[in-house]
Protein backbone atom coordinates (compact mmCIF):
# COMPACT_ATOMS: atom_id res chain seq x y z
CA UNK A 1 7.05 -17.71 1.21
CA UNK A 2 3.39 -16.07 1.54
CA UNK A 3 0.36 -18.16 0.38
CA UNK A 4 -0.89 -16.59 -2.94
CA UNK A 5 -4.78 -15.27 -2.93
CA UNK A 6 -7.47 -16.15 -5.04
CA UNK A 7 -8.62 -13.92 -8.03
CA UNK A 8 -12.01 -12.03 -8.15
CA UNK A 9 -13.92 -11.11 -10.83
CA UNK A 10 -13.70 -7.73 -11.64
CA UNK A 11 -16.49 -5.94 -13.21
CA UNK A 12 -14.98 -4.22 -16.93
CA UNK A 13 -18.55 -2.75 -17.88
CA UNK A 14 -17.75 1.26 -18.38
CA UNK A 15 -14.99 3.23 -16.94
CA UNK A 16 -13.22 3.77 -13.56
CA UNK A 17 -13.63 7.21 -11.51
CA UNK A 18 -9.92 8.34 -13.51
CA UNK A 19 -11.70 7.95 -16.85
CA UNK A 20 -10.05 4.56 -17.91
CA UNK A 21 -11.10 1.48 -19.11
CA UNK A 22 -10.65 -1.56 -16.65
CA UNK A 23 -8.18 -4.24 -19.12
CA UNK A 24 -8.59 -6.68 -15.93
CA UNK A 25 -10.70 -9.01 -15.90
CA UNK A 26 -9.46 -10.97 -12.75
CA UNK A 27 -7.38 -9.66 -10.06
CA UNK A 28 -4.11 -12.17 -10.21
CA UNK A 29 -3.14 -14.11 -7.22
CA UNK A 30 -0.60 -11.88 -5.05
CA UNK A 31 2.61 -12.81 -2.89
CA UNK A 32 0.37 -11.92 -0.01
CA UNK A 33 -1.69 -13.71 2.73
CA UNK A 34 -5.59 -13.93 1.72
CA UNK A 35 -8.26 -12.73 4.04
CA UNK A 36 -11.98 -11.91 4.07
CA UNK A 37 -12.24 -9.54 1.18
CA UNK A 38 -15.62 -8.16 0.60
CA UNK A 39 -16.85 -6.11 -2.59
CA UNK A 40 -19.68 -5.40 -4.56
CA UNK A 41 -21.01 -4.19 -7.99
CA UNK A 42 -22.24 -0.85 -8.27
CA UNK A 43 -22.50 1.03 -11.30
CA UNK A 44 -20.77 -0.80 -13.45
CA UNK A 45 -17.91 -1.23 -11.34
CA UNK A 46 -16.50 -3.44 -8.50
CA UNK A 47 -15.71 -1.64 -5.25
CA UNK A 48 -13.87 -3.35 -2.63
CA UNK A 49 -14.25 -2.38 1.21
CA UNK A 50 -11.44 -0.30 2.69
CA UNK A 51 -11.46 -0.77 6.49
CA UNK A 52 -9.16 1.52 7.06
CA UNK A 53 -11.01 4.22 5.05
CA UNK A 54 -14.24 2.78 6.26
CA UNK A 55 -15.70 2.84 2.99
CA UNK A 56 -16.03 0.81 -0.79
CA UNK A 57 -12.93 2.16 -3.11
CA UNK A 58 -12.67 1.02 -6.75
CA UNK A 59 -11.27 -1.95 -6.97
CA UNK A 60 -8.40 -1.31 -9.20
CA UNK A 61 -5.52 -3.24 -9.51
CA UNK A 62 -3.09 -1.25 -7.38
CA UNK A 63 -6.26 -1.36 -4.85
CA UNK A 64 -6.13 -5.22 -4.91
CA UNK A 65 -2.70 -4.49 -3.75
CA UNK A 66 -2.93 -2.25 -0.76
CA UNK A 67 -6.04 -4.25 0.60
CA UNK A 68 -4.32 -7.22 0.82
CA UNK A 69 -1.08 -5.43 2.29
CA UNK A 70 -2.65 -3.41 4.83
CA UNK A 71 -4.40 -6.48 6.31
CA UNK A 72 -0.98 -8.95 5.93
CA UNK A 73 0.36 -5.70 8.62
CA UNK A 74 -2.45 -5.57 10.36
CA UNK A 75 -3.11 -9.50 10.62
CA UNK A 76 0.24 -11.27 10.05
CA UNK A 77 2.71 -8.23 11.25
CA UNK A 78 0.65 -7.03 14.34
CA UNK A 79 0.76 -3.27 12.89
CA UNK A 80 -2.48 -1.57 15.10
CA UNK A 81 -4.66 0.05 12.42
CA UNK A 82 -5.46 2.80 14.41
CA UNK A 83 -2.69 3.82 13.26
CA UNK A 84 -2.12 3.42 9.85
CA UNK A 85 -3.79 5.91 7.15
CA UNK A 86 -4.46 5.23 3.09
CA UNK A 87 -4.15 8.25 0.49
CA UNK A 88 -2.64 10.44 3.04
CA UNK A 89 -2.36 13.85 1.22
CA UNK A 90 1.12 15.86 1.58
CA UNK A 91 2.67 18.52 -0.32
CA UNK A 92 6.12 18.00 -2.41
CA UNK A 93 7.99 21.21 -3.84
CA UNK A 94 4.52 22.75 -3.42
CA UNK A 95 3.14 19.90 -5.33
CA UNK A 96 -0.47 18.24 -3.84
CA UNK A 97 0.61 14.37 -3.88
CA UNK A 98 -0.53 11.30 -1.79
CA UNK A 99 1.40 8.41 0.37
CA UNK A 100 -0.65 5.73 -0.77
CA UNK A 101 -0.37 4.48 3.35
CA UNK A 102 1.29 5.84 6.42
CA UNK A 103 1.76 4.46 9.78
CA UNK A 104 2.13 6.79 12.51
CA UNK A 105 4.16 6.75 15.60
CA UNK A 106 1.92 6.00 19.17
CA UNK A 107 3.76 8.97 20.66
CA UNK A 108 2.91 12.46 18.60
CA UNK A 109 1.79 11.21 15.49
CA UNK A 110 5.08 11.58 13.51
CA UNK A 111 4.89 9.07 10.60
CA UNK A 112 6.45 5.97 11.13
CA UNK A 113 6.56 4.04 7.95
CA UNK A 114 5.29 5.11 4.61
CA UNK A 115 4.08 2.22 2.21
CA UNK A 116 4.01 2.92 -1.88
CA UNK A 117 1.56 0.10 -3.96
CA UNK A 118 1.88 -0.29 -7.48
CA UNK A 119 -0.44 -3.04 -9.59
CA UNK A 120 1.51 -6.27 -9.99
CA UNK A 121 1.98 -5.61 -13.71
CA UNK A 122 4.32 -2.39 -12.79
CA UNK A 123 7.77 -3.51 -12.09
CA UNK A 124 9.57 -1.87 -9.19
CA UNK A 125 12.25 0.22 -10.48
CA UNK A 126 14.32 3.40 -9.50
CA UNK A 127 11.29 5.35 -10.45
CA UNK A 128 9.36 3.89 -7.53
CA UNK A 129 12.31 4.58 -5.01
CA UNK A 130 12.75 7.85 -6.47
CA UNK A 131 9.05 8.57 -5.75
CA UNK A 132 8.64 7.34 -1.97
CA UNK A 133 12.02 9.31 -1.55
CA UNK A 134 10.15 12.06 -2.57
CA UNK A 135 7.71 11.61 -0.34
CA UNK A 136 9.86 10.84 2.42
CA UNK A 137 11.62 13.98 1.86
CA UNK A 138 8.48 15.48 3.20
CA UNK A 139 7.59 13.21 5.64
CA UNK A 140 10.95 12.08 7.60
CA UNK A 141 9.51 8.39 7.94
CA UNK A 142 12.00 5.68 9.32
CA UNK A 143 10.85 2.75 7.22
CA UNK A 144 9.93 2.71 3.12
CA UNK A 145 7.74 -0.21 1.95
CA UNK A 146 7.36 -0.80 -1.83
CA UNK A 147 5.35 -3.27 -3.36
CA UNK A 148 3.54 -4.90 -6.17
CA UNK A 149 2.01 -7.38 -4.08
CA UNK A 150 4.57 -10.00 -5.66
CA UNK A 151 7.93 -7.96 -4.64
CA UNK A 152 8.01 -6.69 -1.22
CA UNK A 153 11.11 -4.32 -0.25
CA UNK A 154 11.58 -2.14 3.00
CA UNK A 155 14.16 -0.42 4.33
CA UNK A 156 15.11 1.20 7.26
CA UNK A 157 16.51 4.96 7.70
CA UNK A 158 18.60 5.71 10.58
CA UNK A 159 19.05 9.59 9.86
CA UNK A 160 21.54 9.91 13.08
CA UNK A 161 24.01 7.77 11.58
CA UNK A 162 23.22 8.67 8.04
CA UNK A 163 22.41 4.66 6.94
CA UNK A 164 20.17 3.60 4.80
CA UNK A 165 19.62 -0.46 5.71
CA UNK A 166 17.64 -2.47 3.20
CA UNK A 167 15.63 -5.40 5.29
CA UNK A 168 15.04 -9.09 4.40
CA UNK A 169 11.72 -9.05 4.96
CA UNK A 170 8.87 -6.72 6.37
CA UNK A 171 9.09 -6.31 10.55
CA UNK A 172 6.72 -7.27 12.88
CA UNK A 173 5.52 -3.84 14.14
CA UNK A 174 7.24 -5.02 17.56
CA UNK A 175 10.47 -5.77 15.74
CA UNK A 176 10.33 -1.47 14.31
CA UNK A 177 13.26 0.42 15.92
């Protein structure tokens, strides 16, 4: 079992880039490891820093999520961040959409492993597998990672053999076939 993080305040003065009102007001302990999180106030609204993307990101629930997974691969799972990518932009039926992270393959940058956040209020249901699938579809990644932050799930495609197997835990990047 992970060690839960602490909450952060989260600024609810005004409204987020997407037009909505924050109903947050603290960022709930996750099923995650917790590391070094910085963010600041600006505008009216708490930003967190993205290291991947280099640069403060609204801190939105679903954000709290993918900061705190991307560094449990990085940190805990020995994934190189080099290369991994956030709101990597792909088309679907001719359809603009975005992986919220992708890691790539060391050898010709196929995508490796696609990740899908949601907050830790959304439940993961069939709608969330239906939507990495979608993505996948696209993208021809051997692992899907869904998460909440408190529900992790991966599995692993093996498109030779046709199998779909659903892992116990997420792999060390060493342990990746």
């Amino acid at each position: 079992m992970l060690k839960p993080t602490a909450t952060v305040p989260v600024s609810t003065q005004g409204r987020h880039g997407d037009g909505s009102w924050c109903k947050y007001k603290q960022m709930i302990p996750l099923n995650l490891p917790s590391f070094n999180i910085k963010t600041k106030v600006q505008g009216g609204r708490t930003l967190v820093f993205d290291f991947l993307r280099r640069r403060y990101v609204t801190l939105t629930p679903e954000e709290w999520v993918r900061q705190h997974f991307v560094h449990f691969l990085v940190e805990h799972k020995g994934y190189p961040a080099a290369l991994l990518g956030n709101e990597v932009g792909l088309k679907v039926g001719g359809v603009s959409r975005r992986c919220d992270s992708v890691l790539y393959h060391r050898d010709g940058g196929r995508p490796r492993a696609i990740v899908e956040y949601k907050a830790p209020s959304v439940p993961i249901t069939q709608q969330v597998f239906t939507q990495i699938a979608s993505y996948n579809s696209v993208l021809r990644a051997d692992y899907l990672f869904v998460t909440n932050g408190i529900n992790h799930y991966c599995c692993h495609i093996d498109y030779e053999a046709g199998n779909v197997e659903y892992l116990r835990e997420i792999p060390a990047y060493s342990e990746l076939k």
